[in-house]
Protein backbone atom coordinates (compact mmCIF):
# COMPACT_ATOMS: atom_id res chain seq x y z
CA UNK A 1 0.00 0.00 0.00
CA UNK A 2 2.33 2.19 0.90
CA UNK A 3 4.60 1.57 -2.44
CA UNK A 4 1.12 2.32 -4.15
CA UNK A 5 0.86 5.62 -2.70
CA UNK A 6 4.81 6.41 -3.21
CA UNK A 7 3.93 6.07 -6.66
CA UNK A 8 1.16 7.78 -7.09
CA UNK A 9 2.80 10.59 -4.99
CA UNK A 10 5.80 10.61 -7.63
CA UNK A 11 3.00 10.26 -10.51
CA UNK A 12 1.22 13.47 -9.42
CA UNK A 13 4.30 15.06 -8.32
CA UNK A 14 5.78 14.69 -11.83
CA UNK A 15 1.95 16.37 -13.05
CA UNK A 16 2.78 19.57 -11.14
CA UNK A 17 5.77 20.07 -12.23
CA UNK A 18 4.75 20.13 -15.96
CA UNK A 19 1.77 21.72 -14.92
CA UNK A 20 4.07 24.75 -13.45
CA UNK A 21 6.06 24.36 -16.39
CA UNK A 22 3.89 24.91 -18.80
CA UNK A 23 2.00 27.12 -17.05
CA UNK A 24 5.13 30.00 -16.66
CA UNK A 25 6.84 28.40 -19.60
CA UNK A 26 7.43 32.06 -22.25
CA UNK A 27 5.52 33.63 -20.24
CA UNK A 28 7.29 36.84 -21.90
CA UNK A 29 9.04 35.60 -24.42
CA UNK A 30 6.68 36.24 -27.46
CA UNK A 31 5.04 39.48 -27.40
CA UNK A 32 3.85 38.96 -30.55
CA UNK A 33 2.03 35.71 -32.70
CA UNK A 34 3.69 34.92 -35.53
CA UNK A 35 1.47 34.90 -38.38
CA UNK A 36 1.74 34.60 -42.48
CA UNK A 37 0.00 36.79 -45.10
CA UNK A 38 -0.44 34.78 -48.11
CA UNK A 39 -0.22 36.63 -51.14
CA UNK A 40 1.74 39.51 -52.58
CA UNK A 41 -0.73 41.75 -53.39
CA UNK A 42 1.22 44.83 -52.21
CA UNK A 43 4.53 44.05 -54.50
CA UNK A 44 1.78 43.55 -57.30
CA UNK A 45 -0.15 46.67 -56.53
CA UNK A 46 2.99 48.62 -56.36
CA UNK A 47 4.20 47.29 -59.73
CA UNK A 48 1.21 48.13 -60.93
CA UNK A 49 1.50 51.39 -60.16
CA UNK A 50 4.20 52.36 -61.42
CA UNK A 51 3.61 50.77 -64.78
CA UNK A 52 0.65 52.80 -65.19
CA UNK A 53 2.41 55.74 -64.41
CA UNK A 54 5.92 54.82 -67.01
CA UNK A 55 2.96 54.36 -69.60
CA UNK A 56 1.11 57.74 -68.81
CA UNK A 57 4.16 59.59 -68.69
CA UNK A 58 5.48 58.16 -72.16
CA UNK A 59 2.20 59.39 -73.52
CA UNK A 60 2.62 62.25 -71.95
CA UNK A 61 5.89 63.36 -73.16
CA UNK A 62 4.97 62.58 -76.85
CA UNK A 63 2.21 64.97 -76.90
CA UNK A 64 4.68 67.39 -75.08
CA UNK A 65 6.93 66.77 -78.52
CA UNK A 66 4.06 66.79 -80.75
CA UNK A 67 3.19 70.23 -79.05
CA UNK A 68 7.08 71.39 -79.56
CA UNK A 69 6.99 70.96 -82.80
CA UNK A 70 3.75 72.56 -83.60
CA UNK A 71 5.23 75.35 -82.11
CA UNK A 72 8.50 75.06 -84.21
CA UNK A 73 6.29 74.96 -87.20
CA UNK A 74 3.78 78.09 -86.03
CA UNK A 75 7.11 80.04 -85.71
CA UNK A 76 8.16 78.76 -89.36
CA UNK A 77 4.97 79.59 -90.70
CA UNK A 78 4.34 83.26 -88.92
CA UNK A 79 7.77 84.13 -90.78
CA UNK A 80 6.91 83.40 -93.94
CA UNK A 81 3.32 85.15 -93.22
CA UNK A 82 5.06 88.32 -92.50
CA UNK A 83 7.15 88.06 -95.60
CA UNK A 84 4.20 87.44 -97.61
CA UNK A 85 2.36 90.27 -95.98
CA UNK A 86 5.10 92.48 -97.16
CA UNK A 87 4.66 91.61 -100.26
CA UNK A 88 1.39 92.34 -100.77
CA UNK A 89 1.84 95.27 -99.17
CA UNK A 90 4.36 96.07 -102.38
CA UNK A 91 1.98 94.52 -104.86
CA UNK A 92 -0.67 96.99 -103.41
CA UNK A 93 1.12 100.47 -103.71
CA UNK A 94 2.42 99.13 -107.37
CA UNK A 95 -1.37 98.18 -108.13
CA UNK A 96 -2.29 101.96 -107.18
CA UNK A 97 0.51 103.90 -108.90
CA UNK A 98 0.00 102.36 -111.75
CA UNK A 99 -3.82 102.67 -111.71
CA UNK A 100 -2.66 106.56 -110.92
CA UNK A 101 -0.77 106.41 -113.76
CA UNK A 102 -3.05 104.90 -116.59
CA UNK A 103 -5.81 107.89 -115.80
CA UNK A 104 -3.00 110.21 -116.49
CA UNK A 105 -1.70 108.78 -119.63
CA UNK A 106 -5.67 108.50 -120.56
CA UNK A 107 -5.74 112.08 -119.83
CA UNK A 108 -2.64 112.36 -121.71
CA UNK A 109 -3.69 110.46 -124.78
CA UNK A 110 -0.62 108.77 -124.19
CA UNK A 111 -2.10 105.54 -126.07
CA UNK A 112 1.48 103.66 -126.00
CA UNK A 113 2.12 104.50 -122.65
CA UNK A 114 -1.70 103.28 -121.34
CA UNK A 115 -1.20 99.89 -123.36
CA UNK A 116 2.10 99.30 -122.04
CA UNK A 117 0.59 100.22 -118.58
CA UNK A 118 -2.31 97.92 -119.10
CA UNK A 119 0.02 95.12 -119.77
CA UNK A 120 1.97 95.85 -116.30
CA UNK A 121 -1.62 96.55 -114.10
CA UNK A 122 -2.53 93.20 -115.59
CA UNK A 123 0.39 91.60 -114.45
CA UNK A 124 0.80 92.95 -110.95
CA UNK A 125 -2.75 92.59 -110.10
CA UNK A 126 -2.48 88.67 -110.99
CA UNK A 127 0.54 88.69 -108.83
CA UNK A 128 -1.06 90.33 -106.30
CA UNK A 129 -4.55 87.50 -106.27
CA UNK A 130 -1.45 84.73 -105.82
CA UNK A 131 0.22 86.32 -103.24
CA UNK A 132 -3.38 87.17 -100.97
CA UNK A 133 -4.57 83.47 -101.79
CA UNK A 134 -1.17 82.39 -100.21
CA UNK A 135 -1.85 85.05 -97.49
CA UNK A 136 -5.11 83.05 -97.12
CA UNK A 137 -3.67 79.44 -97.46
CA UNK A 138 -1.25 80.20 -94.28
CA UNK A 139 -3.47 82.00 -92.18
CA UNK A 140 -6.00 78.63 -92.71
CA UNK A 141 -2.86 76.71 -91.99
CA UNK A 142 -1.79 78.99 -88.62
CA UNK A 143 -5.35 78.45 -87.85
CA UNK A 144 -5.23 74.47 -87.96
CA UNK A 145 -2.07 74.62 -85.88
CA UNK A 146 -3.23 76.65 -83.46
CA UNK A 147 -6.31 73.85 -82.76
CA UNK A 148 -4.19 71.33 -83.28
CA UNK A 149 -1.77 72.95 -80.60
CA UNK A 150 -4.95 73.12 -78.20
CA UNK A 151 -6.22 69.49 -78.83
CA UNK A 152 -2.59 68.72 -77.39
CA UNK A 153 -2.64 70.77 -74.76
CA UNK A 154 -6.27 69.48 -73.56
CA UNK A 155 -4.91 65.69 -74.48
CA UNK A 156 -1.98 66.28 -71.48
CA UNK A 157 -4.09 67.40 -69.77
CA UNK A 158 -6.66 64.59 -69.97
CA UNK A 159 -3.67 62.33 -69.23
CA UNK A 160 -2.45 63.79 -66.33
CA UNK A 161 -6.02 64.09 -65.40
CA UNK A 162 -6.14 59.90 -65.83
CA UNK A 163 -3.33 59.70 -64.45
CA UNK A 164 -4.11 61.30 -61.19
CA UNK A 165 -7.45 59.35 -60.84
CA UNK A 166 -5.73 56.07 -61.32
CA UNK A 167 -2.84 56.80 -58.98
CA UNK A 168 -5.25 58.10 -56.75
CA UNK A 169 -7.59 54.91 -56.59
CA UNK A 170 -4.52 52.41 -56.64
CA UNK A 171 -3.36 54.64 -53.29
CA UNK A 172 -6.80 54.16 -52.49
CA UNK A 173 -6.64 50.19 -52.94
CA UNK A 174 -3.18 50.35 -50.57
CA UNK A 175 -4.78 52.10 -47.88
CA UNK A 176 -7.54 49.29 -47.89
CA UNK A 177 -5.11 46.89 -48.15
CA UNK A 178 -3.19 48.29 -45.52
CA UNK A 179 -6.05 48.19 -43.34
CA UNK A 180 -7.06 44.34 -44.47
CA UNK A 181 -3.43 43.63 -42.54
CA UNK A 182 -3.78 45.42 -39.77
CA UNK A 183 -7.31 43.74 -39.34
CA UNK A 184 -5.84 40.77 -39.66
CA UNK A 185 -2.46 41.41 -37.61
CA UNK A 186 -4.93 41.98 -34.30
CA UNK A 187 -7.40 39.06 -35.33
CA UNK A 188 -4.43 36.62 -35.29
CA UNK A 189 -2.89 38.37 -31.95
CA UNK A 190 -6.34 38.24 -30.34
CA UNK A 191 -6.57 34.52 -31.24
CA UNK A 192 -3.15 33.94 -30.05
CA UNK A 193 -3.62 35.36 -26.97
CA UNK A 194 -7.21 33.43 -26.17
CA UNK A 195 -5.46 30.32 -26.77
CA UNK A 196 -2.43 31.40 -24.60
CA UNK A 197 -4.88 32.13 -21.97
CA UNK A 198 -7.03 29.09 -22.16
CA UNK A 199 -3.66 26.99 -21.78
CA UNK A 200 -2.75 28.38 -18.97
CA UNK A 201 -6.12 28.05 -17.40
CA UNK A 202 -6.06 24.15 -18.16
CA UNK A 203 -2.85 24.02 -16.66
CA UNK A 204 -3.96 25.86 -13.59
CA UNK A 205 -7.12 23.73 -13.21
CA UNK A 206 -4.73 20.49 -13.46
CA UNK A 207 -2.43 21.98 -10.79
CA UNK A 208 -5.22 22.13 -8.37
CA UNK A 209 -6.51 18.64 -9.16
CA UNK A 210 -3.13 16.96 -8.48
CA UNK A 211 -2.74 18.85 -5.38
CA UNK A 212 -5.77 18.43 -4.34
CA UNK A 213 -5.00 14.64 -4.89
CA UNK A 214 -1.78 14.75 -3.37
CA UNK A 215 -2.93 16.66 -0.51
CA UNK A 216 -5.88 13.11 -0.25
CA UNK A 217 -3.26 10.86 -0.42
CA UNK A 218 -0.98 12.57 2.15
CA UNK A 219 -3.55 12.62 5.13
């Protein structure tokens, strides 16, 4: 009998002493639960981001060019307006002297002098209708650049436009998926820490039963 309760007095002995170990065993040793986040959503988001923004930016810059050299061109163009200006400018006073001049040979009855003058007012006046269609054909042509030079400008900034909104919601998605992991950062420590807790209250409830047994078998 009494090798019996020797035993059993070793047996439950051996139960406390697991009991207190696992009961103060890391007790501070983890402050935190380690815990995975499948996925790699925020690597991908990130790349995603910043593809969107290379390709934006490449469109971008080649309406930028497109824009330069609409301007080039304008500046091309405006110089040869103001040449052409000039000249009609020249044909003009030529048109009128002469057209001076044939009412005073009429006057005159300078009849070889108002032929011969005929012959020149002929030929600076069609000189002149070339010159003022070009006039016209430039200004239409400073006119198309102009709107083309403005659909540009509105295209960039469409695009930078675009390219705010979709930076904008894709910071918008990493905020939420920020939030997702910090959700689920305190739903795994929360877990962690109930099961921590409810080990340590089996362990507790199993030290009192074995002394409470070893206590029996003492008396």
């Amino acid at each position: 009998m009494k090798n019996l309760k020797t035993i059993l007095t070793l047996l439950i002995g051996a139960i406390i002493g697991f009991s207190f170990c696992q009961l103060f065993h890391r007790n501070g040793a983890d402050n935190a639960p380690p815990f995975t986040i499948t996925g790699n959503k925020a690597s991908e988001l990130e790349k995603k981001m910043q593809e969107a923004e290379a390709e934006y930016q490449q469109k971008i810059d080649s309406a930028k060019q497109r824009t330069q050299a609409l301007d080039q061109s304008l500046k091309k163009t405006k110089d040869v307006l103001d040449k052409t200006k000039k000249k009609n400018i020249q044909l003009q006073t030529q048109v009128y002297d002469l057209i001076d001049r044939q009412g005073i040979y009429k006057e005159a009855h300078d009849t070889a002098s108002f032929i011969t003058g005929c012959d020149t007012l002929q030929s600076r006046v069609d000189e002149l209708i070339i010159q003022a269609n070009l006039q016209d054909s430039i200004q239409t042509a400073i006119t198309d650049n102009l709107h083309e030079q403005l659909i540009q400008k509105d295209s960039v900034i469409l695009l930078k436009d675009s390219q705010y909104l979709q930076l904008n919601k894709s910071f918008g998605q990493s905020i939420e998926q920020q939030k997702l992991l910090e959700q689920q950062a305190k739903f795994y420590k929360k877990k962690y820490k109930r099961q921590r807790l409810g080990s340590k209250l089996k362990n507790l409830g199993l030290l009192i039963i074995s002394g409470f047994a070893a206590s029996q078998l003492i008396q």
